[in-house]
Protein backbone atom coordinates (compact mmCIF):
# COMPACT_ATOMS: atom_id res chain seq x y z
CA UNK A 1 -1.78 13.77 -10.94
CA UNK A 2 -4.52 11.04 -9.54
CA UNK A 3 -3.45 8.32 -7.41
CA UNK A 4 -3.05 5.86 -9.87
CA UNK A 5 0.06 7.69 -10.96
CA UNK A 6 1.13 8.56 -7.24
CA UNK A 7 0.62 4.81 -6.79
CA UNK A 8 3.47 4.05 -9.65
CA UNK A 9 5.45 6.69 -8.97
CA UNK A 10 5.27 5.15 -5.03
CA UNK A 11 6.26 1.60 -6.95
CA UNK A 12 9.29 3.03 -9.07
CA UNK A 13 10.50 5.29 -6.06
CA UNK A 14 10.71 1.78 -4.00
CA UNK A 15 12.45 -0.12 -6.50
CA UNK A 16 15.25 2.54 -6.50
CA UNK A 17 15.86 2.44 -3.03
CA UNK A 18 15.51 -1.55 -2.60
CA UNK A 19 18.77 -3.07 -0.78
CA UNK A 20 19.52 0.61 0.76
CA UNK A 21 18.59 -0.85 4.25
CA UNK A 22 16.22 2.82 4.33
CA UNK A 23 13.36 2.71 7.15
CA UNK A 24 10.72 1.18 4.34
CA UNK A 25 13.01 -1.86 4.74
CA UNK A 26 13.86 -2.04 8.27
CA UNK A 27 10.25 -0.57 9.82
CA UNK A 28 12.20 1.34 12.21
CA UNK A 29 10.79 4.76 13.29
CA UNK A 30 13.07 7.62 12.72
CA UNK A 31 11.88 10.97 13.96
CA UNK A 32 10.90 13.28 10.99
CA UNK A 33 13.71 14.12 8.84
CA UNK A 34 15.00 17.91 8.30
CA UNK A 35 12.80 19.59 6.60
CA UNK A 36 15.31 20.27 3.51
CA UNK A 37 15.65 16.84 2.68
CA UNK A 38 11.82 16.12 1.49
CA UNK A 39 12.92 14.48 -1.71
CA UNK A 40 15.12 11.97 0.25
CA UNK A 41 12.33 10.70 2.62
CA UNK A 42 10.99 7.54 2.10
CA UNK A 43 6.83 6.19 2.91
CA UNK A 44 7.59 6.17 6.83
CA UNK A 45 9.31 9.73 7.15
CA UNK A 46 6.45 11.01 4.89
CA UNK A 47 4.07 9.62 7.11
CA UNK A 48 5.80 10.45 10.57
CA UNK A 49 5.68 14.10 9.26
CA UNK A 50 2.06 14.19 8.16
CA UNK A 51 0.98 12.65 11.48
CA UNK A 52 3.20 15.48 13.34
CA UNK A 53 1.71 18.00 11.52
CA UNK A 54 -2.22 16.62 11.85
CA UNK A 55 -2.93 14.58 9.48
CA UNK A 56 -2.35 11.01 10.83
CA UNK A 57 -5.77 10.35 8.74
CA UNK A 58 -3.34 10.20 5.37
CA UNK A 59 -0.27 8.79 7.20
CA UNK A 60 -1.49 5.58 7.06
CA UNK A 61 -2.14 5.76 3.31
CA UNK A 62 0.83 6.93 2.31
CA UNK A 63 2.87 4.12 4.44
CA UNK A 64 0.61 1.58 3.09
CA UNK A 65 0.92 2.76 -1.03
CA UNK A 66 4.65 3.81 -0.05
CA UNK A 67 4.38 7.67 -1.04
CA UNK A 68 7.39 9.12 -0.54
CA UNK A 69 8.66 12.77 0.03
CA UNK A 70 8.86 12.68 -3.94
CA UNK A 71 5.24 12.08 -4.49
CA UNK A 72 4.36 14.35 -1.55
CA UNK A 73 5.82 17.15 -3.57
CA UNK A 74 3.97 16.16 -6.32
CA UNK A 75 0.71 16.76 -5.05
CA UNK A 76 -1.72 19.54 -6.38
CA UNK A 77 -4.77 21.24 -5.89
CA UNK A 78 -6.79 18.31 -8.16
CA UNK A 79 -4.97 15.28 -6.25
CA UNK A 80 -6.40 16.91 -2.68
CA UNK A 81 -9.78 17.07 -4.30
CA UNK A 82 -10.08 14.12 -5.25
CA UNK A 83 -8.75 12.24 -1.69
CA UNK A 84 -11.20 10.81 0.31
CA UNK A 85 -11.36 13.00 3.23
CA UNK A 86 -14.51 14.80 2.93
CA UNK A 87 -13.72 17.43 4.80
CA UNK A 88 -12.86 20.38 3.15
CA UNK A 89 -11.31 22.80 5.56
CA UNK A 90 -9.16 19.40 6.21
CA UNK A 91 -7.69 18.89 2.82
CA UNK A 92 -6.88 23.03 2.16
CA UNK A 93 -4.78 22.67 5.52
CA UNK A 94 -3.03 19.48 3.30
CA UNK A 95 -2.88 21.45 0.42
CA UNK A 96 -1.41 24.38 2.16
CA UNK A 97 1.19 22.34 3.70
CA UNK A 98 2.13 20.75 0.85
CA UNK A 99 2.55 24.55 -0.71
CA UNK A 100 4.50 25.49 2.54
CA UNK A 101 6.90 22.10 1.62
CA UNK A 102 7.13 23.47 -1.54
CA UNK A 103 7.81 26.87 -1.34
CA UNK A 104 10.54 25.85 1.03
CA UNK A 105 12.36 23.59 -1.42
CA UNK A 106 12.90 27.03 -4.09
């Protein structure tokens, strides 16, 4: 999956969840969300959690293009190569958190 398709996938997640008064809509900081509910966070909980964990670089990102716990999950190997972080001890600490997120969900 490239970002293009994290990009709609953002787009359709948002339109689901407009007039749900979630913290896209209010900009209201919640503190990360329990980590069993990854699938119900929305672009800011996504992005509190990544900056918690060390990677405030993507945070931003993923608030601006709305990525939500959804898309996080959806990540892969491919999608962390081809981010623009050029560091690459950087993005297999993102990739292994993302497999961490995942495994966790199972």
């Amino acid at each position: 999956m490239n970002f293009a398709t994290m990009k709609l996938m953002a787009k359709v997640a948002m339109s689901v969840t407009s007039g749900s008064g979630n913290l896209a809509q209010t900009g209201s900081r919640a503190p990360p969300p329990h980590i069993s509910d990854i699938e119900d966070w929305d672009a800011f909980a996504t992005a509190n959690y990544l900056t918690e964990k060390g990677f405030a670089s993507y945070s931003d990102h993923f608030k601006k293009m709305g990525y939500n716990g959804s898309v996080l999950l959806s990540i892969d190997a491919e999608d962390v190569d081809d981010m623009p972080e050029k560091n690459k001890l950087f993005k297999k600490g993102f990739l292994y958190l993302i497999t961490k997120l995942k495994n966790s969900q199972r």
